[in-house]
C-alpha atoms as a PDB file:
ATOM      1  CA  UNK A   1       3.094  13.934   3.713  1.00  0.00           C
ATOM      2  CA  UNK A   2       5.663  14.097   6.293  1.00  0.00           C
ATOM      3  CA  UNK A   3       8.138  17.167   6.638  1.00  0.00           C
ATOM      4  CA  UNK A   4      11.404  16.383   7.770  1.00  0.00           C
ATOM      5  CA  UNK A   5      10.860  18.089  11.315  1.00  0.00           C
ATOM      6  CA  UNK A   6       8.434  14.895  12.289  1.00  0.00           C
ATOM      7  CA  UNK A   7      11.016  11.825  10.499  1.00  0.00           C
ATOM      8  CA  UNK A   8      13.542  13.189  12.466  1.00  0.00           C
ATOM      9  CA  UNK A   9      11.454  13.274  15.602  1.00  0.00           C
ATOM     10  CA  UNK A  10      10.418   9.795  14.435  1.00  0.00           C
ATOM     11  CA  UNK A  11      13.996   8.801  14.054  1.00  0.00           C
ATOM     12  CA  UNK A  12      14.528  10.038  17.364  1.00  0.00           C
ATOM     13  CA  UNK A  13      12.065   8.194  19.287  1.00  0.00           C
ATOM     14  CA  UNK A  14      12.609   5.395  17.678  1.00  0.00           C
ATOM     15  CA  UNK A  15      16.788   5.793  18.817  1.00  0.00           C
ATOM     16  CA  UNK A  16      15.480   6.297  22.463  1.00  0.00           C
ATOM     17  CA  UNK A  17      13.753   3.550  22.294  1.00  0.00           C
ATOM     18  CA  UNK A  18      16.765   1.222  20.878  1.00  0.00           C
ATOM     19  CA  UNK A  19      18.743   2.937  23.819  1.00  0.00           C
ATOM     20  CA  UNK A  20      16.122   1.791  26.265  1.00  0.00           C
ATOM     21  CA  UNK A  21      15.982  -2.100  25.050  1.00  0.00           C
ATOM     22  CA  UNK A  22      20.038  -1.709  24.919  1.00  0.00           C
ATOM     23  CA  UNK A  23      20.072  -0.631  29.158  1.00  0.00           C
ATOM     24  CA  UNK A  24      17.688  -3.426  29.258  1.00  0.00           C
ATOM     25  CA  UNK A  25      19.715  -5.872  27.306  1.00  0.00           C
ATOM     26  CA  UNK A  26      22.427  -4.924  29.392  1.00  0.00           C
ATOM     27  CA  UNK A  27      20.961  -5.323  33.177  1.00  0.00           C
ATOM     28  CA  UNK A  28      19.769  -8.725  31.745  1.00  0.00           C
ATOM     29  CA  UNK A  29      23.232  -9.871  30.655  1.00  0.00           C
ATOM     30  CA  UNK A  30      24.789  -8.786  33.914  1.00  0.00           C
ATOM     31  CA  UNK A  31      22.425 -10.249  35.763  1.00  0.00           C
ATOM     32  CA  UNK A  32      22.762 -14.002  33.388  1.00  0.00           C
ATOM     33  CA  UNK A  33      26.336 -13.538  33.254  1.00  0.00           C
ATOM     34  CA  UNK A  34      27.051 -12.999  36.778  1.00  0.00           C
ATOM     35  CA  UNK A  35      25.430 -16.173  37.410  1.00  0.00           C
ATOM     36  CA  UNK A  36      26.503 -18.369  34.403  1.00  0.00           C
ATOM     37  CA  UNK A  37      30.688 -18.097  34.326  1.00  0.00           C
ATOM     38  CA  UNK A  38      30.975 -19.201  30.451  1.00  0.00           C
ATOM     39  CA  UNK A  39      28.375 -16.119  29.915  1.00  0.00           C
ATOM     40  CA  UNK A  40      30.572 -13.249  31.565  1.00  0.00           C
ATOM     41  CA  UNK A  41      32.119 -11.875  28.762  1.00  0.00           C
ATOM     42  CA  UNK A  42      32.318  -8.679  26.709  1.00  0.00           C
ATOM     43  CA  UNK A  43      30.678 -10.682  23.772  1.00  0.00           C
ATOM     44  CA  UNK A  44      27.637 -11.262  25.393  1.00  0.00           C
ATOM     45  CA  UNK A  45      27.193  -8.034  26.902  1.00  0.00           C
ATOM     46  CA  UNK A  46      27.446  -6.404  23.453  1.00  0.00           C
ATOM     47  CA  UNK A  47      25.346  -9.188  21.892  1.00  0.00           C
ATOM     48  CA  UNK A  48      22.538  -8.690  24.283  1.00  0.00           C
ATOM     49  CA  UNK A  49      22.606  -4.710  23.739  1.00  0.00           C
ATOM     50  CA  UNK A  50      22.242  -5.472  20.326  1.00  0.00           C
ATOM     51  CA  UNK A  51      19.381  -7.579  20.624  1.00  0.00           C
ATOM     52  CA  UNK A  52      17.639  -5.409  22.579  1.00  0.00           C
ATOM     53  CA  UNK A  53      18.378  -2.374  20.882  1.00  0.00           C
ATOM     54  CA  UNK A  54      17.078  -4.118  17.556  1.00  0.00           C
ATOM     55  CA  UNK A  55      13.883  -5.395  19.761  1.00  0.00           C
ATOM     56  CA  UNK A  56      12.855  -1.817  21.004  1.00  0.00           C
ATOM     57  CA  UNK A  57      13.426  -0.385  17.685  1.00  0.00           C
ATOM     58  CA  UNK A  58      11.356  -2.354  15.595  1.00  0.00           C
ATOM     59  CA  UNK A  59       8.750  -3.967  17.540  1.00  0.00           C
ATOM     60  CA  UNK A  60       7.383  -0.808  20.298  1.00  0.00           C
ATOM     61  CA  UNK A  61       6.301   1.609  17.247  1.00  0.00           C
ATOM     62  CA  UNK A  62       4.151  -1.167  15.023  1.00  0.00           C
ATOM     63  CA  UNK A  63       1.620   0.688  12.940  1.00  0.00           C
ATOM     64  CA  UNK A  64      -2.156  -0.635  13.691  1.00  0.00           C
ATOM     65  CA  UNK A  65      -3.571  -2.433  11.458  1.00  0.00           C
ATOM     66  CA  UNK A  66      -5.466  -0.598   8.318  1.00  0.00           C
ATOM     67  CA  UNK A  67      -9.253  -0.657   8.850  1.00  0.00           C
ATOM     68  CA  UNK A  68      -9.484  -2.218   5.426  1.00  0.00           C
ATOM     69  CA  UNK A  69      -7.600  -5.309   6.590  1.00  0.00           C
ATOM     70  CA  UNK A  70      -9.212  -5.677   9.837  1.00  0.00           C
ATOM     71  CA  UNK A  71     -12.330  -5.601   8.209  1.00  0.00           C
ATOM     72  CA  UNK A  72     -11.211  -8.433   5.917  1.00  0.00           C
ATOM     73  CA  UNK A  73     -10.089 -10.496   8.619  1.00  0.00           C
ATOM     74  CA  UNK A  74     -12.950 -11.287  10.469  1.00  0.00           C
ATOM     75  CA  UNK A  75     -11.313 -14.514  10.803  1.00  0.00           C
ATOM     76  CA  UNK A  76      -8.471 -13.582  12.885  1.00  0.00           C
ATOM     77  CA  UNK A  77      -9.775 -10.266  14.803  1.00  0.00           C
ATOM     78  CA  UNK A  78      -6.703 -10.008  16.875  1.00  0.00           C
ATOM     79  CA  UNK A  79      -4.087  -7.587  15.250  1.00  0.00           C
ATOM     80  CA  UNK A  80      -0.464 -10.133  15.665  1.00  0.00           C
ATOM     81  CA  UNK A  81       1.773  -7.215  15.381  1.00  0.00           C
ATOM     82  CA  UNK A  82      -0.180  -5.577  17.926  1.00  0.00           C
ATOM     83  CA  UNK A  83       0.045  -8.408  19.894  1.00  0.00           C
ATOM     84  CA  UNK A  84       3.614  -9.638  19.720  1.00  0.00           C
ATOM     85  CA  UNK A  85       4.594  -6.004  20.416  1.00  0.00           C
ATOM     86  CA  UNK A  86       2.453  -5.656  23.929  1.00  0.00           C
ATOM     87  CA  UNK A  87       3.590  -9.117  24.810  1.00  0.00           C
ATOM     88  CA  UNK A  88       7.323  -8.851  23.864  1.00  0.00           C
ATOM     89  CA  UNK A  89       7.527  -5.952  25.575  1.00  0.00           C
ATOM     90  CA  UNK A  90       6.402  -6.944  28.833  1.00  0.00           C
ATOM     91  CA  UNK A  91       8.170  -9.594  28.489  1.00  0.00           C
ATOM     92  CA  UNK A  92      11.306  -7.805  27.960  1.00  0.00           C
ATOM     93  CA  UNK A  93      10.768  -5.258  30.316  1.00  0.00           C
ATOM     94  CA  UNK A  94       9.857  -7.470  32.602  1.00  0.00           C
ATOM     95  CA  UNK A  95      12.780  -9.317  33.000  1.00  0.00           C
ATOM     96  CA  UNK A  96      14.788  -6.281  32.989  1.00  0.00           C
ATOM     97  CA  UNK A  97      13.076  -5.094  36.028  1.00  0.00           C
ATOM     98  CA  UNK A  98      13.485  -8.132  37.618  1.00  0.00           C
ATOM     99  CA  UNK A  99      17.075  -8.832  36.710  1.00  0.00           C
ATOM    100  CA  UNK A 100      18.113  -4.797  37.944  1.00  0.00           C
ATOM    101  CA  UNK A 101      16.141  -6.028  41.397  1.00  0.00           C
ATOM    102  CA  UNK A 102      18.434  -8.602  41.488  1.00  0.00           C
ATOM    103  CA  UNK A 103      22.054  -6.786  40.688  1.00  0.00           C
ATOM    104  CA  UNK A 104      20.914  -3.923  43.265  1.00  0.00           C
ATOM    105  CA  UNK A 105      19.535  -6.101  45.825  1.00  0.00           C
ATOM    106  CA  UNK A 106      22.779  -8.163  45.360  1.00  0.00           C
ATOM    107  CA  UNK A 107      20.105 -11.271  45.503  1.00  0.00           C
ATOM    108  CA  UNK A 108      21.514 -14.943  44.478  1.00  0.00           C
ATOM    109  CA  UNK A 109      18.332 -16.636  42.560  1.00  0.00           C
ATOM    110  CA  UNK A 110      18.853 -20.013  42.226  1.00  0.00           C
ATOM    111  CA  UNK A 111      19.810 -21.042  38.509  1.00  0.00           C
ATOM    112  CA  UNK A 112      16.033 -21.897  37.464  1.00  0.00           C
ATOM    113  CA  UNK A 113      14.997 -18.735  37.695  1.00  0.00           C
ATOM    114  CA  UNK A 114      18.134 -17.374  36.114  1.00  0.00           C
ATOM    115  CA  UNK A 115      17.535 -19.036  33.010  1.00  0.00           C
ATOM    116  CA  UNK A 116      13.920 -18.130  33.375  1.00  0.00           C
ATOM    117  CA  UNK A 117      14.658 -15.013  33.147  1.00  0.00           C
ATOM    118  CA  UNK A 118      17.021 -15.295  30.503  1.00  0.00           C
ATOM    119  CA  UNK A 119      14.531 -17.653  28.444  1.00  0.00           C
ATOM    120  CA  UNK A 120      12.144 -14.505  29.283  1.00  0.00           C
ATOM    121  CA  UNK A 121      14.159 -11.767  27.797  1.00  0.00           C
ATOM    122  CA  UNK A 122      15.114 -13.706  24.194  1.00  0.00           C
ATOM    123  CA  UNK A 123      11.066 -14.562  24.152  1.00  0.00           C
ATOM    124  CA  UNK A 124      10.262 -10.889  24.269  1.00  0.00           C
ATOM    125  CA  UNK A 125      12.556  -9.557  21.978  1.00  0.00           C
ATOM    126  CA  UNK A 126      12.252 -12.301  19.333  1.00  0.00           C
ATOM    127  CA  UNK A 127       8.214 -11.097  19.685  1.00  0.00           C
ATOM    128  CA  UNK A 128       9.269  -7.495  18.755  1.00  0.00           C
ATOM    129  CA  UNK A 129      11.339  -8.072  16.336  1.00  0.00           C
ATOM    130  CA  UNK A 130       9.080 -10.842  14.637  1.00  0.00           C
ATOM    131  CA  UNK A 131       5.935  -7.870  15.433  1.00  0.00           C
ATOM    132  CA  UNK A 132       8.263  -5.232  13.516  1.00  0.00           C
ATOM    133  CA  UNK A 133       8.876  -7.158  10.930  1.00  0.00           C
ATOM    134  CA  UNK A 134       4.618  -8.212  10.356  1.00  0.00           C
ATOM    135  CA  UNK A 135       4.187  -4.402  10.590  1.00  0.00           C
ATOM    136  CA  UNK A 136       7.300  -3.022   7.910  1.00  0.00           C
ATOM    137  CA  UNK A 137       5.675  -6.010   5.641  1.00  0.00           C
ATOM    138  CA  UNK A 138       2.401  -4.640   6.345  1.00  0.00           C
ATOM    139  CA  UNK A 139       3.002  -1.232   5.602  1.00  0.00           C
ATOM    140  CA  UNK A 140       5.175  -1.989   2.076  1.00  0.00           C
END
């Protein structure tokens, strides 16, 4: 049973972790909307922060998958929430990195890779939220 003392640290981590995919949200969205004009607003700033926030929060801390249920799925040995997590993540992160290289470089990337990067981001996240929701289902 868990005391109280290790939810809240759980609680905590978790936050940090919706702060995290929020800065990352954000770099993206400057990065997207200082290169698309319709996308340079306040709306898509906030909307982006949101979606990463959500992202980070559910789909970094996935439970693995009980032994009894990888033992019964011999047929698909490859834990998805796992999966969608690691890959979302990098994805995410990825494009984050990129996109602050961008901003503090002051770097002018021709629209393809723009919406690359963009196309990047949403991927990731979708995958961590989609892995967080496999893993609350999972665990209920």
């Amino acid at each position: 049973m868990q005391t109280r003392v290790r939810k809240f640290a759980h609680f905590l981590e978790r936050t940090g972790l919706a702060m995290a995919g929020a800065a990352c949200g954000l770099f993206v969205a400057a990065h997207v909307g200082s290169s698309v004009p319709w996308l340079t607003n306040q709306a898509f700033l906030l909307f982006m922060m949101l979606v990463g926030a959500v992202g980070f929060y559910l789909g970094i801390d996935t439970p693995p998958m009980p032994p009894q249920a990888q033992a019964a799925s011999a047929r698909a040995p490859i834990d998805q929430a796992e999966f969608l997590s690691a890959v979302g993540t990098f994805l995410a992160t990825l494009t984050a990195f990129v996109s602050v290289g961008v901003i503090v470089s002051r770097e002018t990337p021709e629209m393809f890779w723009t919406i690359v990067i963009m196309l990047g981001w949403m991927a990731g996240v979708v995958m961590q939220i989609i892995a967080g929701g496999i893993a609350s289902m999972r665990a209920a």
